[in-house]
N, C-alpha and C. Protein backbone atom coordinates (compact mmCIF):
# COMPACT_ATOMS: atom_id res chain seq x y z
N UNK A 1 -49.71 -37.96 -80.00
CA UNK A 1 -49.44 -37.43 -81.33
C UNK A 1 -48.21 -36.52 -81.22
N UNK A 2 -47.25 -36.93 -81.84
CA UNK A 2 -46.29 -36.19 -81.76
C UNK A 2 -46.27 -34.82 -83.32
N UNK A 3 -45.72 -33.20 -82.63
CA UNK A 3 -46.02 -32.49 -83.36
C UNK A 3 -44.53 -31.71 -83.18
N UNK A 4 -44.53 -30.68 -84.37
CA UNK A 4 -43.42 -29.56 -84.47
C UNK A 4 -43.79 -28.68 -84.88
N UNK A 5 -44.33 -27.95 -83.53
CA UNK A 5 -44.80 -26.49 -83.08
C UNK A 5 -44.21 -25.67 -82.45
N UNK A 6 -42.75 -26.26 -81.53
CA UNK A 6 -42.40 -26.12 -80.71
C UNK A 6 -41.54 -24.97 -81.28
N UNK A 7 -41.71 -23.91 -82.32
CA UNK A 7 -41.05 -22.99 -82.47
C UNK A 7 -42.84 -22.28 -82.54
N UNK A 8 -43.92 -22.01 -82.19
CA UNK A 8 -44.84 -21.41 -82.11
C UNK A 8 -44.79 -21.19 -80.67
N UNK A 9 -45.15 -19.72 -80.38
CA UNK A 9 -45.24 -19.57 -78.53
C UNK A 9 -46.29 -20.33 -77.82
N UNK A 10 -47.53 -20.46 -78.75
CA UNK A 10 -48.28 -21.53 -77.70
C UNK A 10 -48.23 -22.34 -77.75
N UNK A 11 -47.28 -23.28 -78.00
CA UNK A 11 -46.05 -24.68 -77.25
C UNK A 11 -44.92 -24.40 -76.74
N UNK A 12 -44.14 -23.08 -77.17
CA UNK A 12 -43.12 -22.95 -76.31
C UNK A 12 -43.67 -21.58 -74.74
N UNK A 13 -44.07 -21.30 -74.77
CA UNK A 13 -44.33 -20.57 -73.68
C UNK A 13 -45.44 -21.34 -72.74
N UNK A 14 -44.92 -21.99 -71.76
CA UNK A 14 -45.46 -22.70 -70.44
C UNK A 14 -47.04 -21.74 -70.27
N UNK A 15 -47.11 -20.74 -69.91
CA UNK A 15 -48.06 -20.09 -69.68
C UNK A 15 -49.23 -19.76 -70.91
N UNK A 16 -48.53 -19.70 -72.34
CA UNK A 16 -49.53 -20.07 -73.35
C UNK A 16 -49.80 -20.94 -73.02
N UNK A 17 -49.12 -22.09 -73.26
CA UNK A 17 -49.63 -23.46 -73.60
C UNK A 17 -50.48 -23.42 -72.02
N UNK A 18 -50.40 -23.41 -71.16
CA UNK A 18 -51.66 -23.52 -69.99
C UNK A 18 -53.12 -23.16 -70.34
N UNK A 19 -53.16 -21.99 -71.28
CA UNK A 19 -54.28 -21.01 -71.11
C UNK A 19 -54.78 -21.64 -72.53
N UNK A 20 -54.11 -22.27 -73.53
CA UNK A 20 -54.54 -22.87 -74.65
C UNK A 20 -55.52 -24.12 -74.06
N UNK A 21 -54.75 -25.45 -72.89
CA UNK A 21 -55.25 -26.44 -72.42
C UNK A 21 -56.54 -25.90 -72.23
N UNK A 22 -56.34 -24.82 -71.49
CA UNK A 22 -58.24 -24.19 -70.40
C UNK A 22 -58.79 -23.78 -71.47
N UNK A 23 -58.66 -23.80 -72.55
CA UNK A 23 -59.28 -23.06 -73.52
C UNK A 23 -59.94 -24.80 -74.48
N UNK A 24 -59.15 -25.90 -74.74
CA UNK A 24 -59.67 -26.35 -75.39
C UNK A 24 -60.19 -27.23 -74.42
N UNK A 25 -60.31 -27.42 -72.90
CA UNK A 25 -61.34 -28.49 -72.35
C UNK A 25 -62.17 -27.60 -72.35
N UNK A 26 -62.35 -26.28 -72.62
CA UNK A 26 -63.62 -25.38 -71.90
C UNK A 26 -64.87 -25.40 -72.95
N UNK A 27 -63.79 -26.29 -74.37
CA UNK A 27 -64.91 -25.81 -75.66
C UNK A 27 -64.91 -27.35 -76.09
N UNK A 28 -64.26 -28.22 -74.85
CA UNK A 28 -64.21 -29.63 -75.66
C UNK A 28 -63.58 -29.77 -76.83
N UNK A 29 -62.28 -29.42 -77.31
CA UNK A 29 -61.94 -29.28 -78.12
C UNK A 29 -60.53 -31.00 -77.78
N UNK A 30 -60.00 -31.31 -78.31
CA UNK A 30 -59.00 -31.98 -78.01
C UNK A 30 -57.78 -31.49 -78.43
N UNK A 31 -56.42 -31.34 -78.13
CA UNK A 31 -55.45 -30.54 -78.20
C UNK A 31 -54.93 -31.28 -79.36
N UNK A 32 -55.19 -32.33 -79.40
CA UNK A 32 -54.71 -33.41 -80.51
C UNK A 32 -55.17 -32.75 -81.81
N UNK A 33 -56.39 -32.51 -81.90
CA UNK A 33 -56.92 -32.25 -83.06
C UNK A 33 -56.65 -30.79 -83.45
N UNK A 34 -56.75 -29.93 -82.51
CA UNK A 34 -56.08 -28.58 -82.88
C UNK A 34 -54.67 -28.90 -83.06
N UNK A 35 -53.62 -29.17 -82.96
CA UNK A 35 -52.46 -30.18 -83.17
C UNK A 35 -52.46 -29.73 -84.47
N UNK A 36 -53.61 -31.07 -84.82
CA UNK A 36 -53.16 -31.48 -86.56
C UNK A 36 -53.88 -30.33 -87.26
N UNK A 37 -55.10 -29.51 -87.03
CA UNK A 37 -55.43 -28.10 -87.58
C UNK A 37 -54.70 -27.55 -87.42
N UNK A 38 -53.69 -27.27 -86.75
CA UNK A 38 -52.31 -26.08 -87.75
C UNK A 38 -51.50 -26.68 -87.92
N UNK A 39 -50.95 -28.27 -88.02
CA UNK A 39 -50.19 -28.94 -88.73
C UNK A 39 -50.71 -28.43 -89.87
N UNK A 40 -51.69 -29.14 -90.47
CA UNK A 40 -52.13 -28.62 -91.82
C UNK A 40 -52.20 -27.12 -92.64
N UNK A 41 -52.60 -26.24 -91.77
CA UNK A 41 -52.59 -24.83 -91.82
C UNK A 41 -51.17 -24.43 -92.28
N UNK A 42 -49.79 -25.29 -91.75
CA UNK A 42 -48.47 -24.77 -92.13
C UNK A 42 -48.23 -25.35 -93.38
N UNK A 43 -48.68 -26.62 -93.33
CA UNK A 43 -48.57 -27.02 -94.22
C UNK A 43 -48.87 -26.71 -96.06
N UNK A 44 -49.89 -26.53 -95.70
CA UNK A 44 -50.59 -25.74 -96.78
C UNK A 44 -50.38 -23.88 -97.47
N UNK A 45 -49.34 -23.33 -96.18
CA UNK A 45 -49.19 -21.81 -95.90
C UNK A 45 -48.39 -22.02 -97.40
N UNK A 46 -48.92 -20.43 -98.11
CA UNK A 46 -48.42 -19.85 -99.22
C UNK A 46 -47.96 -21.06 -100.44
N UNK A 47 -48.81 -21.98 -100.40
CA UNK A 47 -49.10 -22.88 -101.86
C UNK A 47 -50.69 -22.07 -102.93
N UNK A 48 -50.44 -20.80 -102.17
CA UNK A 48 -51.68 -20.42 -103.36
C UNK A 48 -53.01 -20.94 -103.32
N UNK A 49 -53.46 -22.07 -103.97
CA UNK A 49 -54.69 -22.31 -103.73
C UNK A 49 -54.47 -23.98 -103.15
N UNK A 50 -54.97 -23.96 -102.20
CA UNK A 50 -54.65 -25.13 -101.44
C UNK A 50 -55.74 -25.94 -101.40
N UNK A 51 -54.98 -26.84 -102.61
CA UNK A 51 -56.08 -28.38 -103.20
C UNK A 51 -56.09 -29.15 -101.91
N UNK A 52 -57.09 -29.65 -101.61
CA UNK A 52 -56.85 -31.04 -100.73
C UNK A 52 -57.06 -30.08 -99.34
N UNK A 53 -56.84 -29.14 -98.90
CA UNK A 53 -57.05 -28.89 -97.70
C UNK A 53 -58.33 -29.02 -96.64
N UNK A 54 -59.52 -28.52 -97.66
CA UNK A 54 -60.91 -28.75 -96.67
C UNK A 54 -61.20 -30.41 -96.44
N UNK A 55 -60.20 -31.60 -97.36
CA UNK A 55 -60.67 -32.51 -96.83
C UNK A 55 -59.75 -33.04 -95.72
N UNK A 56 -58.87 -32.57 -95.72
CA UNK A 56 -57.63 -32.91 -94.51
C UNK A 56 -58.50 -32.01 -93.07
N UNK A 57 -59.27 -30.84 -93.43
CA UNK A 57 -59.97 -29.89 -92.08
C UNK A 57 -60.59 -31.13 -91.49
N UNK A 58 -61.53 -31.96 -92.36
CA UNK A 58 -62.67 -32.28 -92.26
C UNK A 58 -62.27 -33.80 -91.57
N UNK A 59 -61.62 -34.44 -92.22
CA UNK A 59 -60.59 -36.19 -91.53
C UNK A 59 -59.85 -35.42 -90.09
N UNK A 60 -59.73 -34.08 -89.82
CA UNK A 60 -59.17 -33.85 -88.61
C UNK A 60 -60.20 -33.72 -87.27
N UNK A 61 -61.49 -32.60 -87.99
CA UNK A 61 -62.48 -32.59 -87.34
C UNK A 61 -63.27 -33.62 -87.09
N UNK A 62 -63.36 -35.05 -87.79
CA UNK A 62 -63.94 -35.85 -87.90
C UNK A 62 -63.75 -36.51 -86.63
N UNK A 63 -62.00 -36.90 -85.90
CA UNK A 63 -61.61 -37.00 -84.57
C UNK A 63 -61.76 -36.75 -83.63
N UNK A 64 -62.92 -35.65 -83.70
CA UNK A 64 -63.20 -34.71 -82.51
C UNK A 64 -64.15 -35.53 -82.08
N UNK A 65 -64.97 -36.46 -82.58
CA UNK A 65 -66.33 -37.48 -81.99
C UNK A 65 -65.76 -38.12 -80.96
């Protein structure tokens, strides 16, 4: 999955991004899917009331099976 985070420190800082990896095998999380949970999160930033978002949470979390 390609993403553009790479101006957030935990993708640009080697040592975040390490301690993020240990963090999402430790909770089973997939990096993919946290990925697209703050894809969306930016996405949605300062539109006020953000229609459509809990079902975009939910088609993201849904990936996690």
């Amino acid at each position: 999955m390609e993403h553009h985070l790479g101006d957030l420190p935990l993708w640009r800082d080697g040592q975040a991004r390490q301690i993020l990896q240990g963090l999402c095998a430790k909770h089973r999380v997939s990096q993919d899917v946290l990925i697209d949970l703050v894809r969306i999160e930016r996405e949605f930033l300062g539109s006020g009331r953000p229609h459509g978002i809990n079902d975009q949470i939910t088609e993201a979390l849904d990936n996690m099976e």
